[in-house]
Every structure is written in C-alpha cells, then in structure tokens.
C-alpha atoms as a PDB file:
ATOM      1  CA  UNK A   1      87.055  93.332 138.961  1.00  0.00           C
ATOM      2  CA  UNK A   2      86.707  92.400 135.246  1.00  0.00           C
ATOM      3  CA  UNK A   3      84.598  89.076 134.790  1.00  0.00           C
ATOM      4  CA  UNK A   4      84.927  88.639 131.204  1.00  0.00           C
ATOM      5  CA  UNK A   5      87.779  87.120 130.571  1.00  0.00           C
ATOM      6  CA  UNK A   6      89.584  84.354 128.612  1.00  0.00           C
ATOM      7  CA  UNK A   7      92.421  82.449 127.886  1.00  0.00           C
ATOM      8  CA  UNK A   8      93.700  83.195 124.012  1.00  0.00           C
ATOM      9  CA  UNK A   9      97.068  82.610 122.231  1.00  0.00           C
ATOM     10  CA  UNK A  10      97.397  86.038 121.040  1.00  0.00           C
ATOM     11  CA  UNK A  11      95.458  89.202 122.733  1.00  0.00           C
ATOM     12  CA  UNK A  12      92.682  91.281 120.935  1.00  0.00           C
ATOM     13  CA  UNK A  13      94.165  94.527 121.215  1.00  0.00           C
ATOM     14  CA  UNK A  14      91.406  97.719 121.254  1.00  0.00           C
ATOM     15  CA  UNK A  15      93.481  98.937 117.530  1.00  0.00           C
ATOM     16  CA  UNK A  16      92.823  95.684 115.724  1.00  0.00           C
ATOM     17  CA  UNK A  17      92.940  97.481 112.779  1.00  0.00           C
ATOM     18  CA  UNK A  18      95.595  99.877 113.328  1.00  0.00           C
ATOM     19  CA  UNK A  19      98.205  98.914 111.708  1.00  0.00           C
ATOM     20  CA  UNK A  20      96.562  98.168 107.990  1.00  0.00           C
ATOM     21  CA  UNK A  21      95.857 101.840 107.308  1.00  0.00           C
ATOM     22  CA  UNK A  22      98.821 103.426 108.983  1.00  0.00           C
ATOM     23  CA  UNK A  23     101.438 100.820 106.410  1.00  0.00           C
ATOM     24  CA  UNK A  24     101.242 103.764 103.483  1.00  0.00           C
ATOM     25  CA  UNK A  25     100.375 106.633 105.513  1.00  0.00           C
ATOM     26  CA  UNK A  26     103.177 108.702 104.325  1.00  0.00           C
ATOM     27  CA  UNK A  27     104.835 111.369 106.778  1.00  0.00           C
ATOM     28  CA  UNK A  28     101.103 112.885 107.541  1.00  0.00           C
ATOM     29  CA  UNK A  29     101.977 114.880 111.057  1.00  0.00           C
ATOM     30  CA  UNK A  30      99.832 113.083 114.111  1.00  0.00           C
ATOM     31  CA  UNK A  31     101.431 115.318 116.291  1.00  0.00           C
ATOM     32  CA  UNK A  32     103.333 118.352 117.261  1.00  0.00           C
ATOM     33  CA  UNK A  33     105.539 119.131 120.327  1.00  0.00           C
ATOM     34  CA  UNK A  34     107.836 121.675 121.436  1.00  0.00           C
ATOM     35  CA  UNK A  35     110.293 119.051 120.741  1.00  0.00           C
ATOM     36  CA  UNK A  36     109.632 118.343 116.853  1.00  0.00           C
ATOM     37  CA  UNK A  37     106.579 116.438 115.193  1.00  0.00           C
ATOM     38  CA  UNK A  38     105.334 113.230 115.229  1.00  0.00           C
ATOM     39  CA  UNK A  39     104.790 111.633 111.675  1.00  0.00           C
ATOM     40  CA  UNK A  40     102.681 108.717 111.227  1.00  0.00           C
ATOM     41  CA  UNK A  41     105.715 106.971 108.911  1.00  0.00           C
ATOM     42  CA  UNK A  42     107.275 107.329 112.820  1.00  0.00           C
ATOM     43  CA  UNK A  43     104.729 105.972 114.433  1.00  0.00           C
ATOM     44  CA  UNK A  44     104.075 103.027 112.647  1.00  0.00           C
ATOM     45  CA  UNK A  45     107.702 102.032 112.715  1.00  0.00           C
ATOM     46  CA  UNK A  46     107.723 102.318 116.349  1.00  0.00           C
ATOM     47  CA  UNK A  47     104.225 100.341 116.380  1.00  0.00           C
ATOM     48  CA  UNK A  48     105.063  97.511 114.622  1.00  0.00           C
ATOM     49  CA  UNK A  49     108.364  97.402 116.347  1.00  0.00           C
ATOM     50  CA  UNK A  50     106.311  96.544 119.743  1.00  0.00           C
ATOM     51  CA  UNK A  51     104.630  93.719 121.426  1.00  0.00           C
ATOM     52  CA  UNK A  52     101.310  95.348 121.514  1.00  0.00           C
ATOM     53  CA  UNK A  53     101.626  96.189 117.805  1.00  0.00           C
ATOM     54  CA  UNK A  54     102.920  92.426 116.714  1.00  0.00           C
ATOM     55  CA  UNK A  55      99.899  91.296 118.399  1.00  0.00           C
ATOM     56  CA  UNK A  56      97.925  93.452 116.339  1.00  0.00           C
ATOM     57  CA  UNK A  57      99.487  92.134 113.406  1.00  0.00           C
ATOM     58  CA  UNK A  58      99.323  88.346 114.408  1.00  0.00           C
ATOM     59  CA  UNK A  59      95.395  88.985 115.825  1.00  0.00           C
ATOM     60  CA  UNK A  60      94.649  90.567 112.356  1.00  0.00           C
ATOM     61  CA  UNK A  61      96.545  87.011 110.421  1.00  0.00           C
ATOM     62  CA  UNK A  62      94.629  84.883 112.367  1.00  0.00           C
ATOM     63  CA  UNK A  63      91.397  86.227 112.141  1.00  0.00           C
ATOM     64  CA  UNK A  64      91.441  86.311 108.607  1.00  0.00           C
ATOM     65  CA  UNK A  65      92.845  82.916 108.297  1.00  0.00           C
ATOM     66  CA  UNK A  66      90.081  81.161 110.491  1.00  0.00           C
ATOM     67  CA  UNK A  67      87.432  83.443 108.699  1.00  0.00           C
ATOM     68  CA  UNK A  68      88.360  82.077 105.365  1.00  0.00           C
ATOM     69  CA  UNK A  69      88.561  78.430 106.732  1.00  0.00           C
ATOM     70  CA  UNK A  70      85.344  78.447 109.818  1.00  0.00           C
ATOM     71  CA  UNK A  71      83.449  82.265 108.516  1.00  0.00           C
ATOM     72  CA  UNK A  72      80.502  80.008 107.447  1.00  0.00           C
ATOM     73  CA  UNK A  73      80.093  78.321 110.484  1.00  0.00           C
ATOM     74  CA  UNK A  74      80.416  82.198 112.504  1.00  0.00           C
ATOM     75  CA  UNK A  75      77.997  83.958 110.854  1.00  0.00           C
ATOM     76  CA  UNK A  76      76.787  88.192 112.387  1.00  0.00           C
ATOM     77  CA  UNK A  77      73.594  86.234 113.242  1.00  0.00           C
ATOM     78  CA  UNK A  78      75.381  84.045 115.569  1.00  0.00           C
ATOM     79  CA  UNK A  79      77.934  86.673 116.568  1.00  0.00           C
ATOM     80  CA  UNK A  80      74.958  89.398 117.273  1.00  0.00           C
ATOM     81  CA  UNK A  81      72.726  86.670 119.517  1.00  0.00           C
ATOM     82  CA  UNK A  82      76.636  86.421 121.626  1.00  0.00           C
ATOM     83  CA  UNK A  83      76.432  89.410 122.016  1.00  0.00           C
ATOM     84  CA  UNK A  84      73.121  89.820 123.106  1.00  0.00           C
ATOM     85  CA  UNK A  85      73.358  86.730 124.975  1.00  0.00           C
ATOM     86  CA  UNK A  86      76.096  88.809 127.160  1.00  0.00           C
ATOM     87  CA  UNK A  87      73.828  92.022 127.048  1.00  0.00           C
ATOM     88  CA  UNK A  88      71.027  90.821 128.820  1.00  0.00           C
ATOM     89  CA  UNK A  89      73.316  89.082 131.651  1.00  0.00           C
ATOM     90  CA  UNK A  90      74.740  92.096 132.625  1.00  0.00           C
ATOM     91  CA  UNK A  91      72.003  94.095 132.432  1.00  0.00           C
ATOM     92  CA  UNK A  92      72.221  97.637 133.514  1.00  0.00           C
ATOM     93  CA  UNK A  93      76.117  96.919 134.213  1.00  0.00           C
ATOM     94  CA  UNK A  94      76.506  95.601 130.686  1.00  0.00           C
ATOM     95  CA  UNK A  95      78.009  99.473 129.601  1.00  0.00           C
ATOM     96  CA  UNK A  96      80.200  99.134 132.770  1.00  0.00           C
ATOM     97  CA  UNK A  97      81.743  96.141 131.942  1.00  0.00           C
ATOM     98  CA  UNK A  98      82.716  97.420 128.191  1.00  0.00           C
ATOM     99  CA  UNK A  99      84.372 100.257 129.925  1.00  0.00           C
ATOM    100  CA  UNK A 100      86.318  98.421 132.265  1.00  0.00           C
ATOM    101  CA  UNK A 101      87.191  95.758 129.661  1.00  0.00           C
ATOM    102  CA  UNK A 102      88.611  99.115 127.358  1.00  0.00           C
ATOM    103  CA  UNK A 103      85.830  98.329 124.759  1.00  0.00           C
ATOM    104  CA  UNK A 104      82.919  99.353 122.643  1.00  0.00           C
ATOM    105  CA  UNK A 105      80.126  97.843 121.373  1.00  0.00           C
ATOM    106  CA  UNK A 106      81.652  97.264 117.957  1.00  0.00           C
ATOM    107  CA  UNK A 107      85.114  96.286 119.190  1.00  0.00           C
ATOM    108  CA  UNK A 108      83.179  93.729 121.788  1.00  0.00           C
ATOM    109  CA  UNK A 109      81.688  91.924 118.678  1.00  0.00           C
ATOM    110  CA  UNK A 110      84.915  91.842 116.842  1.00  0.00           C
ATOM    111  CA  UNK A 111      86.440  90.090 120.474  1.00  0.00           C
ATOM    112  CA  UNK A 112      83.270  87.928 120.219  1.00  0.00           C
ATOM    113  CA  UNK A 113      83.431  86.561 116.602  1.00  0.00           C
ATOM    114  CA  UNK A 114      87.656  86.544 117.033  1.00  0.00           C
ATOM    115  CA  UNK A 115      86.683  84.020 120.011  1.00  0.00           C
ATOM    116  CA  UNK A 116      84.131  82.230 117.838  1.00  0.00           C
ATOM    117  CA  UNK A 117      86.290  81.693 115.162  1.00  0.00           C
ATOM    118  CA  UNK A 118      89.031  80.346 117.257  1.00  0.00           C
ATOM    119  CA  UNK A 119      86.417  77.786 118.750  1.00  0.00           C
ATOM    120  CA  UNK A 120      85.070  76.430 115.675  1.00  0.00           C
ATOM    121  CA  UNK A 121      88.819  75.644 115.134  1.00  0.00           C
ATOM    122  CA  UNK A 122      89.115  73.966 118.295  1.00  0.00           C
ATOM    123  CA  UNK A 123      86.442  72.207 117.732  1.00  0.00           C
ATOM    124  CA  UNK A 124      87.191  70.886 114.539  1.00  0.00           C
ATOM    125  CA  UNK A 125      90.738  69.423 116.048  1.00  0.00           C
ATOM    126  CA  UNK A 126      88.795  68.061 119.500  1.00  0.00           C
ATOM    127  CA  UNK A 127      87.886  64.210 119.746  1.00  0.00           C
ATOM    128  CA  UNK A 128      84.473  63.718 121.384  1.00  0.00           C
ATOM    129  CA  UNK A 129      85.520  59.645 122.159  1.00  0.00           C
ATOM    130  CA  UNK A 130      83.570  57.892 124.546  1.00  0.00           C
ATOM    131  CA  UNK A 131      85.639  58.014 127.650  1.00  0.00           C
ATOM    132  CA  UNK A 132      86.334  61.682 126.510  1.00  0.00           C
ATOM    133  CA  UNK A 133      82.621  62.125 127.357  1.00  0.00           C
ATOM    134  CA  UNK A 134      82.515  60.037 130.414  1.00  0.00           C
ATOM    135  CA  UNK A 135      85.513  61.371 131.859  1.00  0.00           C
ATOM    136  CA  UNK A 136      83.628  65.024 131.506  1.00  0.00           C
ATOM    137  CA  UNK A 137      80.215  63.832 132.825  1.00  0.00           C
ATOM    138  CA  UNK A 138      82.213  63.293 136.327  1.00  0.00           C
ATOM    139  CA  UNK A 139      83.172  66.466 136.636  1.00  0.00           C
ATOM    140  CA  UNK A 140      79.825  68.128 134.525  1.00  0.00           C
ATOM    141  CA  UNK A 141      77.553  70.800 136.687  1.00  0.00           C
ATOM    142  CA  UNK A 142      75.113  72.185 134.576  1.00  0.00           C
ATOM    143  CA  UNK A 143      75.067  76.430 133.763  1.00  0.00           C
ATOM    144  CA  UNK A 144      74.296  77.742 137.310  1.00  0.00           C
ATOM    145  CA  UNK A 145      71.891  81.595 137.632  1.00  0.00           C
ATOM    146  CA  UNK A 146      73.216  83.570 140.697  1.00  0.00           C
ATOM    147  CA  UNK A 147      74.089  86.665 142.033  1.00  0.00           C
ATOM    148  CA  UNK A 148      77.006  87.813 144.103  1.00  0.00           C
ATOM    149  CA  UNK A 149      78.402  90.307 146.322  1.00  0.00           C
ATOM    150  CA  UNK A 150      81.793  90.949 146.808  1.00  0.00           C
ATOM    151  CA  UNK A 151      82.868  93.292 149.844  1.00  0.00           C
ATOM    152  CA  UNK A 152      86.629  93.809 151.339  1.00  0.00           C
ATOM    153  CA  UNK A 153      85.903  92.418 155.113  1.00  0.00           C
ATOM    154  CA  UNK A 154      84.655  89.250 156.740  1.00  0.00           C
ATOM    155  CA  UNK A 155      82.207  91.447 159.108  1.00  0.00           C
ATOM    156  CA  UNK A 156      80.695  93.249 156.291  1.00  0.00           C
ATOM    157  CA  UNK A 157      80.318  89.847 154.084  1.00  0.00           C
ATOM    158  CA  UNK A 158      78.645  88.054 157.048  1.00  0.00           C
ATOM    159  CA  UNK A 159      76.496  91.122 157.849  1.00  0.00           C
ATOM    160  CA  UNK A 160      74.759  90.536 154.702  1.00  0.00           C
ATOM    161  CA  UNK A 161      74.030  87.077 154.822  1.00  0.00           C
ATOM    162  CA  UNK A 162      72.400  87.623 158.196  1.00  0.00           C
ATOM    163  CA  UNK A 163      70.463  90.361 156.741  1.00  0.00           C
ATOM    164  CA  UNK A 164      69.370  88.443 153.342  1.00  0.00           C
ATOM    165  CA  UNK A 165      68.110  85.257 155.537  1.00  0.00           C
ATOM    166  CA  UNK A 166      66.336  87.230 157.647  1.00  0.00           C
ATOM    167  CA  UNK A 167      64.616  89.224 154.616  1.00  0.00           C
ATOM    168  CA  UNK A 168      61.019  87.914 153.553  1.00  0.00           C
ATOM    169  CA  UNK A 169      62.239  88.310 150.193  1.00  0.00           C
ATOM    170  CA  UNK A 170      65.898  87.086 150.019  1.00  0.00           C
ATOM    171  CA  UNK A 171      66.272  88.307 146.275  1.00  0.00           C
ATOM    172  CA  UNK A 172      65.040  91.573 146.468  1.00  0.00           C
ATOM    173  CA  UNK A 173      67.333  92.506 149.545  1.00  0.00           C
ATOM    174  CA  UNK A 174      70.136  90.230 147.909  1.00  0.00           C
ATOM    175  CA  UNK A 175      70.005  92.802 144.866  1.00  0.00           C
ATOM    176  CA  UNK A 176      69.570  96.221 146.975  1.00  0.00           C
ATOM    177  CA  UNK A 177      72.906  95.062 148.911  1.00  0.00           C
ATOM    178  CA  UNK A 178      74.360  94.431 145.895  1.00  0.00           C
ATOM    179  CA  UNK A 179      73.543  97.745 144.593  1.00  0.00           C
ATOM    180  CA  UNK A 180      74.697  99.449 147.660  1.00  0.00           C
ATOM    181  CA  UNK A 181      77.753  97.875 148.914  1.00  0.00           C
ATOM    182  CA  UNK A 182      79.234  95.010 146.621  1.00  0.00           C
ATOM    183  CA  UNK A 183      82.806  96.480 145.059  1.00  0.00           C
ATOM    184  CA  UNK A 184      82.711  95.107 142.163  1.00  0.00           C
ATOM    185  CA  UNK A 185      81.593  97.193 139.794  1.00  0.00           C
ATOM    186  CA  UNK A 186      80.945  95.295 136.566  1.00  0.00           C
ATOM    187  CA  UNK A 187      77.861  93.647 138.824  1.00  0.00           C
ATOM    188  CA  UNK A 188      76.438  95.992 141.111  1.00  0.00           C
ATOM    189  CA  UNK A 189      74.297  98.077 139.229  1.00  0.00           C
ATOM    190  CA  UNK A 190      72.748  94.569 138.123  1.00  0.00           C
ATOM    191  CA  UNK A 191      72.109  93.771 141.445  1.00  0.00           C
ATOM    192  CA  UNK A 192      75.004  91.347 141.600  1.00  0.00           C
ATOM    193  CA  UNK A 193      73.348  88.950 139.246  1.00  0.00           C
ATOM    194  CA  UNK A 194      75.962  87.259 137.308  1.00  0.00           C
ATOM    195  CA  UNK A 195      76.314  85.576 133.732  1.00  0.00           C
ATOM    196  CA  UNK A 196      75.566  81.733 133.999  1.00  0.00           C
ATOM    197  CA  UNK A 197      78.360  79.509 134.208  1.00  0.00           C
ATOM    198  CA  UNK A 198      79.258  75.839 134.535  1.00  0.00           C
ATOM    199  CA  UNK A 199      81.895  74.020 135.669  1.00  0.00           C
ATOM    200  CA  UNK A 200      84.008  75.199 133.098  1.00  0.00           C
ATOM    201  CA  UNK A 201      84.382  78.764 133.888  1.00  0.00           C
ATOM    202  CA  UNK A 202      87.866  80.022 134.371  1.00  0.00           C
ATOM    203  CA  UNK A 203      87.169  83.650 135.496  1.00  0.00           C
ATOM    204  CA  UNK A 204      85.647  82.966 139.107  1.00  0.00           C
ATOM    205  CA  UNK A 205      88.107  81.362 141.950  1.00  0.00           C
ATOM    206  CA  UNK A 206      87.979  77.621 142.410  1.00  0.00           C
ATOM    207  CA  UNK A 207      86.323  77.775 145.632  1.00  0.00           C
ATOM    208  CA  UNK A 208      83.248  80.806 144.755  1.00  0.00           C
ATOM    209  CA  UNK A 209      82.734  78.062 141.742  1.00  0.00           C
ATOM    210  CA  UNK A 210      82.079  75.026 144.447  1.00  0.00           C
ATOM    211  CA  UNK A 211      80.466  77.342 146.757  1.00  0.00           C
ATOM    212  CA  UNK A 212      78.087  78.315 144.227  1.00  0.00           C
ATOM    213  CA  UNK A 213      77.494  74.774 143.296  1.00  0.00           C
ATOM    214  CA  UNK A 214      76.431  73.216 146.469  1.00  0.00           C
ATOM    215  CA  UNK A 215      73.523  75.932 146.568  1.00  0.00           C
ATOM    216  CA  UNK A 216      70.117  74.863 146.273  1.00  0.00           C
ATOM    217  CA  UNK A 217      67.482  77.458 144.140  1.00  0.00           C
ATOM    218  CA  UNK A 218      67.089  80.253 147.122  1.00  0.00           C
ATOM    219  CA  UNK A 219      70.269  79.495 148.744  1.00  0.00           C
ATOM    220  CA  UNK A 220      72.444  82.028 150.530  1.00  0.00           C
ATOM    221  CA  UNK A 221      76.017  80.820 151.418  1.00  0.00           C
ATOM    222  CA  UNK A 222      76.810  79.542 155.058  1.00  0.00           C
ATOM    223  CA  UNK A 223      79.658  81.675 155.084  1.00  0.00           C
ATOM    224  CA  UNK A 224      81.718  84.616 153.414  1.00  0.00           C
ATOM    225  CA  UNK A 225      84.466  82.913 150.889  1.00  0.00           C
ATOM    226  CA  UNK A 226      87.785  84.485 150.945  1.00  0.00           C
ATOM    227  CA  UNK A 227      89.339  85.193 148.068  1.00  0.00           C
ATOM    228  CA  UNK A 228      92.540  87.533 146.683  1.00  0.00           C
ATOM    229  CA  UNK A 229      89.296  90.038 145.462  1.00  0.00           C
ATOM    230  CA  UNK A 230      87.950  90.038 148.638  1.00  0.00           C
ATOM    231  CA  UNK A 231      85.125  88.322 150.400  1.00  0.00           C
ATOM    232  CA  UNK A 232      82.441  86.491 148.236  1.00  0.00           C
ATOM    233  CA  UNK A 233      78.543  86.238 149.294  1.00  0.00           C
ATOM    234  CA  UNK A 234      76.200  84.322 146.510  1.00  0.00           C
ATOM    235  CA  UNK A 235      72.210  84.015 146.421  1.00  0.00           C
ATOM    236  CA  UNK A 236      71.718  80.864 144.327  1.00  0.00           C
ATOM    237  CA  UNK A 237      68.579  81.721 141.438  1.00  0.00           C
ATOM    238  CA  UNK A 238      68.317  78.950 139.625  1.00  0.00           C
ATOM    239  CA  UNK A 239      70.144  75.712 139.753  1.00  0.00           C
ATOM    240  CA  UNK A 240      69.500  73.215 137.256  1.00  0.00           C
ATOM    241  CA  UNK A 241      69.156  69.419 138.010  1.00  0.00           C
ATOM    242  CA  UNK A 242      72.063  67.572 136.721  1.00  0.00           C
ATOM    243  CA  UNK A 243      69.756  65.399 134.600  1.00  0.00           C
ATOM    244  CA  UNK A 244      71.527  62.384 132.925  1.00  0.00           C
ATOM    245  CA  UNK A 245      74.627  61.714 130.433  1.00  0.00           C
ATOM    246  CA  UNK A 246      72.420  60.842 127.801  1.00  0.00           C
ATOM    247  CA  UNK A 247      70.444  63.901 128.228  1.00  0.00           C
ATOM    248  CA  UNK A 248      73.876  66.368 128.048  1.00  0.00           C
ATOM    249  CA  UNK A 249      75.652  64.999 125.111  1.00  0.00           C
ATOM    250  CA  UNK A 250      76.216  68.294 123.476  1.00  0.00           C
ATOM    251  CA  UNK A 251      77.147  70.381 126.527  1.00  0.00           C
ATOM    252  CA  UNK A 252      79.859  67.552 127.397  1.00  0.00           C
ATOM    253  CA  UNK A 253      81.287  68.336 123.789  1.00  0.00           C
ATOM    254  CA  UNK A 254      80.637  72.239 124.706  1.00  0.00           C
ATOM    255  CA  UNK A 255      82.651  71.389 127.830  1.00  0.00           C
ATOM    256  CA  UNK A 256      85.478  69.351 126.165  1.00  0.00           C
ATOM    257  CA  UNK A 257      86.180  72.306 124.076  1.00  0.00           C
ATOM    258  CA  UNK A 258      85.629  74.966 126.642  1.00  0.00           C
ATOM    259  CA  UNK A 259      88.871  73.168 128.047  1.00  0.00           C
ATOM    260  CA  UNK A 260      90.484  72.364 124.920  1.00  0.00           C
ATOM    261  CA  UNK A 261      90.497  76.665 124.381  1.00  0.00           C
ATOM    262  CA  UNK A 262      91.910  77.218 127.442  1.00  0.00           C
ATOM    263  CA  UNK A 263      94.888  74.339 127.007  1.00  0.00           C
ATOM    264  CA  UNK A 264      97.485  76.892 125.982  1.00  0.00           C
ATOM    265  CA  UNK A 265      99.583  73.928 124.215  1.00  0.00           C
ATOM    266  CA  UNK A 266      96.309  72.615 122.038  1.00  0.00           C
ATOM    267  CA  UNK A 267      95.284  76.030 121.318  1.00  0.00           C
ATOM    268  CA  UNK A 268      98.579  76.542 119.712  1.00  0.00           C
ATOM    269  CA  UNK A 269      98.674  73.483 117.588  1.00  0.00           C
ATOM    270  CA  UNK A 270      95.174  74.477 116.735  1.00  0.00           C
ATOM    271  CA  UNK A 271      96.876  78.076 115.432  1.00  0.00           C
ATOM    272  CA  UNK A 272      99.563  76.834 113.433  1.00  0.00           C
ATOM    273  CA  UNK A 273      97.272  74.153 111.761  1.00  0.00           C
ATOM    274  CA  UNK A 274      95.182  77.016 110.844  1.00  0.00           C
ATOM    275  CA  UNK A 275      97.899  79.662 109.873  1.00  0.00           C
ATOM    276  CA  UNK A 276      99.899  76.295 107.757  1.00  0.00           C
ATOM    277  CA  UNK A 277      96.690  75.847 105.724  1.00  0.00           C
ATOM    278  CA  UNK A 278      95.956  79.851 105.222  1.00  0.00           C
ATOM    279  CA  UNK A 279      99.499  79.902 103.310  1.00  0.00           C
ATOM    280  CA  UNK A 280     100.582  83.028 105.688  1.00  0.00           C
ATOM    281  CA  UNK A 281     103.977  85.258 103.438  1.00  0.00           C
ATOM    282  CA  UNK A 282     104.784  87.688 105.600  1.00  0.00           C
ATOM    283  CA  UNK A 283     106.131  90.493 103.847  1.00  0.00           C
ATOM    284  CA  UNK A 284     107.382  93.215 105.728  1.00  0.00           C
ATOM    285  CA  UNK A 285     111.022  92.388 107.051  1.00  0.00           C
ATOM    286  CA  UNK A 286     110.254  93.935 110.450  1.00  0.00           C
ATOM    287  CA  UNK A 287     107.640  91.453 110.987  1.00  0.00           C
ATOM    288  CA  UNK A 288     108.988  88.236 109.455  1.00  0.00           C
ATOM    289  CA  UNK A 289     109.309  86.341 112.937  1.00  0.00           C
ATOM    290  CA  UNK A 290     106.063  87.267 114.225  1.00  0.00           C
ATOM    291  CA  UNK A 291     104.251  83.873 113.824  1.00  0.00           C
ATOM    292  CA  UNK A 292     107.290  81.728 114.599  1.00  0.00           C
ATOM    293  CA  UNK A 293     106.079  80.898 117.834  1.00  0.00           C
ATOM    294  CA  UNK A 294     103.178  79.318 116.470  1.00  0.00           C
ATOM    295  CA  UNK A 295     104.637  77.750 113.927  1.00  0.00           C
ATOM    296  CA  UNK A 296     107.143  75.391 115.655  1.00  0.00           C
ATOM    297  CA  UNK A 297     106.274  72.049 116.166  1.00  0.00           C
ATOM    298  CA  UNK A 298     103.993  70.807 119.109  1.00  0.00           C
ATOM    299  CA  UNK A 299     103.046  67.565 120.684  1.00  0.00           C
ATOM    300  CA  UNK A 300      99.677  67.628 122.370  1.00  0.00           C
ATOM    301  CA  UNK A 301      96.695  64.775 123.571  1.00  0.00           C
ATOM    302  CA  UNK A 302      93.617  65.382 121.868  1.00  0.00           C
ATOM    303  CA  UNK A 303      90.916  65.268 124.113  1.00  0.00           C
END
C-alpha cells in the first residue's frame, strides 16, 4: 500500500534527468549481448520514442518553465522543511515508503519541489471569492493525527479493537499491533501512525476518511471498515476542534487549491498557461507533439 500519492498532469518519472545527457552521447556501448551491443545513440532513440521517456521530457519542460515563473516563491528552504515535514510523519517507515514509492531522498525532493511548483501555479489561477470560501467551510475538517491498521479479515480487524479497548493504554497496544500485524507496510514500523490529513486527502478511501472523522481524541473505531485494501482499524490521536470560518481563512484557500490540483481539467489550463508564457520551441522532430495535449484549448470554472 503506497500512501503518498497525487494527482499530476504529467508523472515524475525516477530518470528525470535522463534524457538531457544521453541527447549527444554518441554510440558509447551501455551494453553487450550475445546478440550485438547496445549503444546509447540506440537507446535514446528508443527512449524518447516512449511514453515513459515523453514524460520525462514534458516533466523536465514544465519544471523549468514554472521554476523560471514561481522558483522565488519555492525556495530549498521551503522544499527541505516538505520534506522534513514528511520525514518525521513516517517516522521509522519514512525509508520504507521511499522504497516502495521507487525513490531516494534526492529524487523525493525533486517530486516535492515539482509538486510545489505546480501549486504555486494553481494558486496563482484559483479565485478565493466569498462563496468560494463558504462553500469550502461546509465541507472543512481540520488536519486529523491518527494511526491505523490495516489487516486482510473482518475477525482479525475486530480482534484488535477488542484488544485496544480493553488495553489500559490504548496507544501503546494500538502501535505494538500495528507493528505486529497491520499489512501495510509503509506504516507499520511507525506503529501505524499516519501523516495528518484533512478533508482534502485523496489517497485514503472515502469512508476510512469519515470514519476517522467522527473519532473523538482516544477513539478506537466501532467497527472494522472494508475497503478494496482490506479491513481498516484507526486510533484517533489528536483531533482538532473545528474552530470558526474566520479563524481558517488560509486553510480554506489551502483547501480550494488542494482541489483545484487534483481537477485534472484546471490543472491543465493551469499547464498550458504556464508552458504559453515560458515560450516552449521544441526542437527535436521526434518530440514536436509532446506538449500538444496541453496546449489545446480548455474551458474550466475557476474556483
């Protein structure tokens, strides 16, 4: 189970930079075979001739397009305390989940300040209009601390609820079951505890997220949740008071963009805004079509 996730209009691929180096490589051999050798002039052809390598290509555009237009609003400072941010979520698991996500430490910060990037652009084209607001606020939960164990059968997930509500200390035994039986991986060595999230959060199933929310600090759920993963069990830690509107101004505008990323059809207007005003040439023939599906007109709502 991979929990970080998110929407983008063009994927982050783990050879970002690939494809710069390997454009006058030359016939240098990368490999040999009983068959022949494999030059990197071959390669590269073949690379730039795939999806995954386009991708590359189109990742590597954007990014420098949004750096030269939003870099001064995404600066390492901001990028590193992301990344830290995630670090001390996960914990112990935090090396797990870089595994299972195919990255590195470095290549996670390049995914961070990509993401970043992208945001400040979505910002920038996001309208924060009254109703805007007030339409969020009825749907607004504040960032939610828990923990979570996810097991494959009913029995098992009900077998630890009766077991953590009958601990003395619910949070202690909440983590050790965690540790011991909970399959997903990218949590357990953390004791289940998960990032924070609001109501925003796209990676969890709709009903964990309202389970999760209707838990007072201390909480255990009633009942396992089903789900395609398997069978959810979360310990509440901290759960926030929902305050008042005037008090969450700035997450509402956090929120409205949070869903403004993950609109597919603003996030691509958002793109070809960005890659019009970067005055992207293409050069290589091979690649000349690359960006026109960014590039074509859309009609989208502002939110």
């Amino acid at each position: 189970m991979k929990i970080l996730k998110y929407k983008k209009i063009v994927t982050i691929m783990a050879g970002l930079a690939l494809m710069g180096p390997l454009a006058a490589c030359g016939n240098r051999v990368m490999a040999t075979t009983s068959g022949g050798k494999i030059t990197q002039d071959q390669y590269y052809k073949k690379l730039k001739q795939s999806s995954a390598g386009q991708e590359v290509m189109q990742q590597m555009i954007l990014d420098q397009v949004l750096e030269k237009q939003y870099g001064k609003q995404v600066t390492d400072k901001k990028v590193n305390a992301q990344f830290n941010s995630y670090k001390d979520s996960y914990g112990a698991a935090f090396n797990t989940m870089l595994q299972q996500n195919g990255m590195t430490a470095q290549s996670f910060k390049d995914r961070l300040k990509s993401q970043m990037l992208m945001e400040a652009a979505v910002r920038a084209d996001s309208k924060f209009t009254k109703s805007a607001l007030e339409k969020q606020w009825k749907e607004f939960q504040p960032k939610v601390s828990t923990a979570m164990i996810v097991v494959n059968s009913q029995s098992d997930a009900q077998s630890i609820i009766d077991e953590v509500n009958g601990a003395s200390n619910k949070l202690s035994t909440f983590k050790k079951l965690a540790k011991s039986k909970s399959i997903d991986d990218s949590t357990a060595a953390n004791g289940g505890v998960m990032p924070a999230f609001d109501n925003t959060n796209s990676t969890l199933p709709e009903n964990v997220r309202k389970a999760a929310f209707e838990l007072q600090n201390g909480e255990v759920t009633a009942e396992p949740i089903e789900t395609e993963n398997g069978y959810y069990v979360i310990y509440m830690i901290k759960h926030p008071a929902k305050g008042t509107y005037k008090q969450h101004i700035n997450d509402l505008k956090d929120q409205i963009v949070t869903k403004n990323m993950n609109n597919q059809a603003f996030a691509k207007k958002v793109v070809a805004k960005a890659l019009k005003n970067g005055n992207v040439s293409i050069k290589d023939n091979d690649l000349k079509g690359i960006l026109s599906g960014y590039l074509t007109p859309t009609t989208t709502n502002n939110k």
